[in-house]
PDB file of N, CA and C in Angstrom:
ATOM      1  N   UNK A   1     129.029  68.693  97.111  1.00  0.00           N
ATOM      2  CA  UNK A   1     128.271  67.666  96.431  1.00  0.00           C
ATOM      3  C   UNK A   1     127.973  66.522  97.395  1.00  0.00           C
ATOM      4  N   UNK A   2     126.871  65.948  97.173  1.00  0.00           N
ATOM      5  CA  UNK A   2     126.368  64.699  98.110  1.00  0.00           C
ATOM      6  C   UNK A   2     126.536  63.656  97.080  1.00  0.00           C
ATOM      7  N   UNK A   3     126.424  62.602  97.988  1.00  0.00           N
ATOM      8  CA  UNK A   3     126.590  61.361  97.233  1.00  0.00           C
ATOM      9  C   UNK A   3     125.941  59.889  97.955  1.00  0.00           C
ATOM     10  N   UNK A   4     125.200  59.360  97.121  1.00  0.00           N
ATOM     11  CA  UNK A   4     124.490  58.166  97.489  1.00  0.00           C
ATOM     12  C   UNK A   4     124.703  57.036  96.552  1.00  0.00           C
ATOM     13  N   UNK A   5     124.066  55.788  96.970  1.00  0.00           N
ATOM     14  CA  UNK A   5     124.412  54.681  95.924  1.00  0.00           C
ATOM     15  C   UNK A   5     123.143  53.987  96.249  1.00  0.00           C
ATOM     16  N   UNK A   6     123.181  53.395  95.345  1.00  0.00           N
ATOM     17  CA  UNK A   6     121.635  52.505  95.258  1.00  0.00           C
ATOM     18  C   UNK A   6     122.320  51.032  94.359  1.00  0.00           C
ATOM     19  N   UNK A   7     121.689  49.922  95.318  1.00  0.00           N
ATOM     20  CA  UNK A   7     122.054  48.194  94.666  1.00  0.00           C
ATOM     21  C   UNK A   7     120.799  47.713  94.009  1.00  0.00           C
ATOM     22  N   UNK A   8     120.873  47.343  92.864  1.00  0.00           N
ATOM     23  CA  UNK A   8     119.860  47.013  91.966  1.00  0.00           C
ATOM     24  C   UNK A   8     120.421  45.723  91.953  1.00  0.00           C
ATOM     25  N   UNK A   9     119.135  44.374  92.301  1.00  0.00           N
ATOM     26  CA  UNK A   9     119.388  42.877  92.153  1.00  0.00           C
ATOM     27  C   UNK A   9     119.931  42.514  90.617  1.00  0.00           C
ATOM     28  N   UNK A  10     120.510  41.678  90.829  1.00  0.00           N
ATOM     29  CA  UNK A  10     121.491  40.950  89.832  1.00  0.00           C
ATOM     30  C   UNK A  10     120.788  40.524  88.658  1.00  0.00           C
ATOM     31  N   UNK A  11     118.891  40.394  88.594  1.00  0.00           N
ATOM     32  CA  UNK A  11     118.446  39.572  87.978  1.00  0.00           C
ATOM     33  C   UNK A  11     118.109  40.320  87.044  1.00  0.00           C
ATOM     34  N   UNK A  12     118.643  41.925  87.140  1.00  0.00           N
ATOM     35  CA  UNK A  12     118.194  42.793  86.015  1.00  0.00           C
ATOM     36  C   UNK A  12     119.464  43.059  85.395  1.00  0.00           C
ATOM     37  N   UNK A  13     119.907  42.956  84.442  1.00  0.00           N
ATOM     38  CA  UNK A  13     120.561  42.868  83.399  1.00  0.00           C
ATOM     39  C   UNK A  13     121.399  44.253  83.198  1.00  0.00           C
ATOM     40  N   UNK A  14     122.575  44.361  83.218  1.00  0.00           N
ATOM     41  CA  UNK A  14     123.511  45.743  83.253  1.00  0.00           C
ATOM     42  C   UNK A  14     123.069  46.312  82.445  1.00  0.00           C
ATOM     43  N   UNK A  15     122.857  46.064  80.793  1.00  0.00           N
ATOM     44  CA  UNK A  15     122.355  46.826  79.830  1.00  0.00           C
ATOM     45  C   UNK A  15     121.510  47.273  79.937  1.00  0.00           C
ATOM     46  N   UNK A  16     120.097  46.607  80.880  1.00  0.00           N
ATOM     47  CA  UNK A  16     119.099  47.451  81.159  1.00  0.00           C
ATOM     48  C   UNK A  16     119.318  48.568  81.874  1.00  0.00           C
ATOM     49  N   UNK A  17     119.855  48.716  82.808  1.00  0.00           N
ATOM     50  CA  UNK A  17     119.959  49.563  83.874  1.00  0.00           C
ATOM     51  C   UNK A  17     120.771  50.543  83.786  1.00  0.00           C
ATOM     52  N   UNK A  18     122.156  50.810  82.190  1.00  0.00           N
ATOM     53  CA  UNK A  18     122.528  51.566  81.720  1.00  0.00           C
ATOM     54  C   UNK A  18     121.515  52.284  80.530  1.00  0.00           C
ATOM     55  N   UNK A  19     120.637  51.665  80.090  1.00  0.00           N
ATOM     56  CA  UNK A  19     119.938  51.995  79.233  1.00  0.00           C
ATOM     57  C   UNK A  19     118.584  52.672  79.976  1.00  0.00           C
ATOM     58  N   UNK A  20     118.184  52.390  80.940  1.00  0.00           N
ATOM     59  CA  UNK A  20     117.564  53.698  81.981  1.00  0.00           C
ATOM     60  C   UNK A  20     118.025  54.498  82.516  1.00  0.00           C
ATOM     61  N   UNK A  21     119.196  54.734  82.597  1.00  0.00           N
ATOM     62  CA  UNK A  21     120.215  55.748  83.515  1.00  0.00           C
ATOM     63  C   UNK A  21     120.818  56.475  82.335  1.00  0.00           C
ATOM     64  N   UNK A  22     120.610  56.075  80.932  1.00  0.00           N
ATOM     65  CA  UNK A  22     120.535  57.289  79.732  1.00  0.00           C
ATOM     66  C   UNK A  22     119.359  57.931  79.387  1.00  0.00           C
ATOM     67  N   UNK A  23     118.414  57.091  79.848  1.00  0.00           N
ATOM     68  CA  UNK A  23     117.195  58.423  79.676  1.00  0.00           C
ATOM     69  C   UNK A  23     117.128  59.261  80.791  1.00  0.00           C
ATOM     70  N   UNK A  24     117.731  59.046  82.204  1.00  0.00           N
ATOM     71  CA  UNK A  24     117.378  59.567  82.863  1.00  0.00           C
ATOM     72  C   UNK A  24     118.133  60.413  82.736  1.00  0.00           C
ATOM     73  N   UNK A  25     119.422  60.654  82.554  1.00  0.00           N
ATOM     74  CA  UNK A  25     120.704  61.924  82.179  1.00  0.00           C
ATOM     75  C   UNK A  25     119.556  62.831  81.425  1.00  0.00           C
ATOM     76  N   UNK A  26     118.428  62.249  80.416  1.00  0.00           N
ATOM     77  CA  UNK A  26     118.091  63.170  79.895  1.00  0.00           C
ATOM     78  C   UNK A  26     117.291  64.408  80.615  1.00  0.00           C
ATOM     79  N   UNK A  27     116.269  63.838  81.571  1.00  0.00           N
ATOM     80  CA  UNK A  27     115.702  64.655  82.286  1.00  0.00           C
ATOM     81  C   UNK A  27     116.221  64.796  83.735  1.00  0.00           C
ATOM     82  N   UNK A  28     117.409  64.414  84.475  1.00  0.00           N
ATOM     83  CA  UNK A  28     117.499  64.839  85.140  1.00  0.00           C
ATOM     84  C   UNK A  28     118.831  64.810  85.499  1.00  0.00           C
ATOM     85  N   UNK A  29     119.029  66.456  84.849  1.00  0.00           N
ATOM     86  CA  UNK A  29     120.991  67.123  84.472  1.00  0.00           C
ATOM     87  C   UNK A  29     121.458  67.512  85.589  1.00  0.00           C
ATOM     88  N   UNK A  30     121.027  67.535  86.046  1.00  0.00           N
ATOM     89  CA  UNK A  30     121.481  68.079  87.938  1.00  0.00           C
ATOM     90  C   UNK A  30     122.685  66.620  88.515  1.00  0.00           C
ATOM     91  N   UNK A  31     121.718  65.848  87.961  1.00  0.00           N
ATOM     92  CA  UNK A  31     122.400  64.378  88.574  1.00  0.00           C
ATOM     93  C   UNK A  31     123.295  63.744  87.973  1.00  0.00           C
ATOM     94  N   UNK A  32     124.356  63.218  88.630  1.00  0.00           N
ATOM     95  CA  UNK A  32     125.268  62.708  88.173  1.00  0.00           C
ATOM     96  C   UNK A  32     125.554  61.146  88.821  1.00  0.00           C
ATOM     97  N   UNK A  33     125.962  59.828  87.619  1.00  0.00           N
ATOM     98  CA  UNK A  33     125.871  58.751  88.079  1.00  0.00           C
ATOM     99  C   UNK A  33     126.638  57.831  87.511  1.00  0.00           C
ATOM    100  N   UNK A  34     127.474  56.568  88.420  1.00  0.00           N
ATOM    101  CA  UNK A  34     128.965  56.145  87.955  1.00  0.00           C
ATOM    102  C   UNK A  34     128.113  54.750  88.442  1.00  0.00           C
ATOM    103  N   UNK A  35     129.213  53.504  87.885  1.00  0.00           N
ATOM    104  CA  UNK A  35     128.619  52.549  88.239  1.00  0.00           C
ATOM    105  C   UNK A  35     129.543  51.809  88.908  1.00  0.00           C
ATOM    106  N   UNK A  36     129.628  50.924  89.894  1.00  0.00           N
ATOM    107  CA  UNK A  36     130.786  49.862  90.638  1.00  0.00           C
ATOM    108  C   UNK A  36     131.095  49.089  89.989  1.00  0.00           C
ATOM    109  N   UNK A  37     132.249  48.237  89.799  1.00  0.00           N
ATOM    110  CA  UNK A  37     132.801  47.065  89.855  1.00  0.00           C
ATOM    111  C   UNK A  37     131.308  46.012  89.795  1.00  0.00           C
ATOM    112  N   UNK A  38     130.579  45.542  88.354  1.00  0.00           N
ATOM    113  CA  UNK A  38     130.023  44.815  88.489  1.00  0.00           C
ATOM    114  C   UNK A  38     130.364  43.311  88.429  1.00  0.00           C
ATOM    115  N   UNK A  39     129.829  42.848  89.291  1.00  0.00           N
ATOM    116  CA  UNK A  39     130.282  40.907  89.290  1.00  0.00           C
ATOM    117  C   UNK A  39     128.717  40.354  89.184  1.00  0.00           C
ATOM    118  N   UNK A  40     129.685  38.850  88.279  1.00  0.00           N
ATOM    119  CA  UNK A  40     128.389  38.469  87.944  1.00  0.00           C
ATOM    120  C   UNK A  40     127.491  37.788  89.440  1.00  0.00           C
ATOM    121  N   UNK A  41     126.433  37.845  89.365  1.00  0.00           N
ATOM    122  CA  UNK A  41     125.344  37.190  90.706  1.00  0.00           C
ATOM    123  C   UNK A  41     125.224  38.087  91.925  1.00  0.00           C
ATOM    124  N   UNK A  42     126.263  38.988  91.565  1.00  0.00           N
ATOM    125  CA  UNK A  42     125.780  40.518  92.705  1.00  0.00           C
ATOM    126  C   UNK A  42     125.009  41.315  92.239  1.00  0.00           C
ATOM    127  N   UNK A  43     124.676  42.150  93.383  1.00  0.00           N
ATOM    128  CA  UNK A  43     123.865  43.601  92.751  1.00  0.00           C
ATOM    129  C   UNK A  43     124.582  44.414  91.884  1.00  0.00           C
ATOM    130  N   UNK A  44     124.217  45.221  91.242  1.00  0.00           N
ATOM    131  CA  UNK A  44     124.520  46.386  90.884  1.00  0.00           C
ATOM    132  C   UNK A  44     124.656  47.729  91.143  1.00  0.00           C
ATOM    133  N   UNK A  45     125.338  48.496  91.408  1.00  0.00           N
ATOM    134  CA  UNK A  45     125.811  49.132  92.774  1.00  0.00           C
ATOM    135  C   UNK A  45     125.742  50.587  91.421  1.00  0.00           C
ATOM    136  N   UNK A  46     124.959  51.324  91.761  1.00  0.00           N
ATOM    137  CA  UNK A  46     124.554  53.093  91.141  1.00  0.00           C
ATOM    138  C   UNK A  46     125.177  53.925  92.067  1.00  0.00           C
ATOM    139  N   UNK A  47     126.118  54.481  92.116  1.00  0.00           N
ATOM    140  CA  UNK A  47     126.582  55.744  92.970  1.00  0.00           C
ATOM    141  C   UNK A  47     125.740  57.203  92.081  1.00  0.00           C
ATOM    142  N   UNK A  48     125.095  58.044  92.858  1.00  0.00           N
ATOM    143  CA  UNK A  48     124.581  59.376  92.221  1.00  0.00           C
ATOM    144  C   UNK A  48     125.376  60.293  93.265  1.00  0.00           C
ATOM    145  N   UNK A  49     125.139  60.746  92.620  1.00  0.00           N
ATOM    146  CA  UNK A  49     126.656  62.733  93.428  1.00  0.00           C
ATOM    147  C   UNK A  49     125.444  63.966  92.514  1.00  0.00           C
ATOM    148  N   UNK A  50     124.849  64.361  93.542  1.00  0.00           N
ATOM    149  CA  UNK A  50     123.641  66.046  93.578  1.00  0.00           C
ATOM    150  C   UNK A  50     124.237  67.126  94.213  1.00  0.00           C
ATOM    151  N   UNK A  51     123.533  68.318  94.252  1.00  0.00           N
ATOM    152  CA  UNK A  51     123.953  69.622  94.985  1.00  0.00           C
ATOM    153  C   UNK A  51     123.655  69.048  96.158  1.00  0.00           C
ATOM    154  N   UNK A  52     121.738  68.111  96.414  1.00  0.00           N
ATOM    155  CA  UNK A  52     120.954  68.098  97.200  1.00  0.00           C
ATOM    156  C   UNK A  52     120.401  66.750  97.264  1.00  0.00           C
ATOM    157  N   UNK A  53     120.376  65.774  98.735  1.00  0.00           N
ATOM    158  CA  UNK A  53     119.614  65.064  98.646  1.00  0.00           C
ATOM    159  C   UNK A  53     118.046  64.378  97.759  1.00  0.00           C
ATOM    160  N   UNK A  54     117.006  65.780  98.193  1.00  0.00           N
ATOM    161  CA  UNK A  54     115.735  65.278  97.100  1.00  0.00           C
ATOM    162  C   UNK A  54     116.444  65.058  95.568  1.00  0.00           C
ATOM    163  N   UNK A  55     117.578  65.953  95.130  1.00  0.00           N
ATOM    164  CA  UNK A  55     117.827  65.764  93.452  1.00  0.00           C
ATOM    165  C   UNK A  55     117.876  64.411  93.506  1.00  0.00           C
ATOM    166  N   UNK A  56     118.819  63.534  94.380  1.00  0.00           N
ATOM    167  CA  UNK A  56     118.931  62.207  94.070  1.00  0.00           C
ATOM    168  C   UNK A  56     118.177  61.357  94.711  1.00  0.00           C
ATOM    169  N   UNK A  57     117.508  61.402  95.095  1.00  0.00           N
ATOM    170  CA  UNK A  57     116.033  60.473  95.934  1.00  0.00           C
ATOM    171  C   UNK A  57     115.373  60.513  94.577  1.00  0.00           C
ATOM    172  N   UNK A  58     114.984  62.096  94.076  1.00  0.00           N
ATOM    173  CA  UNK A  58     114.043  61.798  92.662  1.00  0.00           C
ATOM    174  C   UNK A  58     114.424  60.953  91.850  1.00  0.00           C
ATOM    175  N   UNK A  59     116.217  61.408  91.894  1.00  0.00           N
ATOM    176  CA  UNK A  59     116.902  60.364  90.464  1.00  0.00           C
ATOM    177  C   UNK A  59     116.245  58.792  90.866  1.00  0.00           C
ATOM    178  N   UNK A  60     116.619  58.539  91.819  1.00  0.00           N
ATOM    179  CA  UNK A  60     116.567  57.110  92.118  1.00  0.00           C
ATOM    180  C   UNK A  60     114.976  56.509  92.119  1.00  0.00           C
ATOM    181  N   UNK A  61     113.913  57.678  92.635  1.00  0.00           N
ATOM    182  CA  UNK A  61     112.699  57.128  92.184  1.00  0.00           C
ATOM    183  C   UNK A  61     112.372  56.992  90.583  1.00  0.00           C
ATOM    184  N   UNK A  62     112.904  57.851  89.831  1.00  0.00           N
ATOM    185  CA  UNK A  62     112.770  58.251  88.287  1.00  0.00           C
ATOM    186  C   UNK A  62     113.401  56.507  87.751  1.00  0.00           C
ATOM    187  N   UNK A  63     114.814  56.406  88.260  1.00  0.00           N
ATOM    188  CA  UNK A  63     115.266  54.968  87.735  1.00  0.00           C
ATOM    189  C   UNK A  63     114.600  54.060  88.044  1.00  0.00           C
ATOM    190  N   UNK A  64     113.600  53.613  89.581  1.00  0.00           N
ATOM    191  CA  UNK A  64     112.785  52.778  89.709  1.00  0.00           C
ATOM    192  C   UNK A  64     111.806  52.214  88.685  1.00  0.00           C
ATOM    193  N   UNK A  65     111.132  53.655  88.793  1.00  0.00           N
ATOM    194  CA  UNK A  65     109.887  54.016  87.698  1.00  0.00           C
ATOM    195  C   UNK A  65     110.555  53.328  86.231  1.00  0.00           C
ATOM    196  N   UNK A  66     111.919  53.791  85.789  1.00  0.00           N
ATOM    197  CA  UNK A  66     112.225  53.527  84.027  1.00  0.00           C
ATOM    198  C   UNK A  66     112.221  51.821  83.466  1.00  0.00           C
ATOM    199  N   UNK A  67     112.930  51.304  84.952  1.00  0.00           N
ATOM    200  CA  UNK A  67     113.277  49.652  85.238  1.00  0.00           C
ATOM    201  C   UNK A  67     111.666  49.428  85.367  1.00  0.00           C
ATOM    202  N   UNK A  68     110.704  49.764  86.003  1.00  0.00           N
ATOM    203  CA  UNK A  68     109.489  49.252  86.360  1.00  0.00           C
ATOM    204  C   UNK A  68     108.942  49.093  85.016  1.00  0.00           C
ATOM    205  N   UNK A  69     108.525  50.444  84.400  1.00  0.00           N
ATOM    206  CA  UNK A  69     107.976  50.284  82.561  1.00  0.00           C
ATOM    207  C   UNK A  69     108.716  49.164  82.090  1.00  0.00           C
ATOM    208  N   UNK A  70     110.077  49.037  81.877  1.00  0.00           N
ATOM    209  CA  UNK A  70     110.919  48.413  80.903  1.00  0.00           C
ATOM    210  C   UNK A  70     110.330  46.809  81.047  1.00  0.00           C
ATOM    211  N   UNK A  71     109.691  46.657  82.686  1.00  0.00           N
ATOM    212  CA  UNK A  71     109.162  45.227  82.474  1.00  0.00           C
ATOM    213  C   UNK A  71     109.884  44.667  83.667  1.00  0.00           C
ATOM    214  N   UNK A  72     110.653  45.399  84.284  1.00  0.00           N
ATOM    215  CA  UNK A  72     111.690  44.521  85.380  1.00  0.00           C
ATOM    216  C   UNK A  72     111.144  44.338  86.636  1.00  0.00           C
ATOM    217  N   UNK A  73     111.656  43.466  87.657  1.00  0.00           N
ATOM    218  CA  UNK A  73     110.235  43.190  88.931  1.00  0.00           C
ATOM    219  C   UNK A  73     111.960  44.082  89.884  1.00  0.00           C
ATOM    220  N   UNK A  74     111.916  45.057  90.486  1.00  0.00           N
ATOM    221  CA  UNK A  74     113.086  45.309  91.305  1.00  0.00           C
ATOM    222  C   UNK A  74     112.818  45.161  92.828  1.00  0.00           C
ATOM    223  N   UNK A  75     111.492  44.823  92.866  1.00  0.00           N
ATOM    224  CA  UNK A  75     111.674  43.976  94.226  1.00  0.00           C
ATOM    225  C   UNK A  75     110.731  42.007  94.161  1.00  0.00           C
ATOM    226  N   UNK A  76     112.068  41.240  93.839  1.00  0.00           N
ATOM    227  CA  UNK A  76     111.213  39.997  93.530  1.00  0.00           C
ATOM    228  C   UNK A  76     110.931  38.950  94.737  1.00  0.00           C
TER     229      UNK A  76
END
């Protein structure tokens, strides 16, 4: 298994970013994803664990994309 992590800025809200990372479980079962030790005014730290790199590059573009609709700016 591989494993990557991705830091999402502080200014997006934990609930959001658990609440895109449940739709994304929906379409993409391959991937698997835990979250760090969040503190308040830090990032938010996504660890994903795949068979394969692209599985989790997609995951992580797919979560971009879910935060982007939802209204969130993830690069401000």
């Amino acid at each position: 298994m591989l494993k990557d992590d991705m830091a999402i800025h502080a200014g997006i809200p934990e609930k959001a970013v658990k609440a895109a990372l449940q739709k994304l479980s929906e379409g993409e079962g391959d991937v698997t994803w835990d979250f760090g030790k969040a503190r308040t005014g830090r990032p938010i730290k996504v660890y994903f664990e795949a068979e394969t790199m692209p599985q989790i590059h997609s995951a992580k573009r797919r979560l971009e994309q879910l935060l982007t609709e939802a209204g969130f700016d993830l690069y401000p």
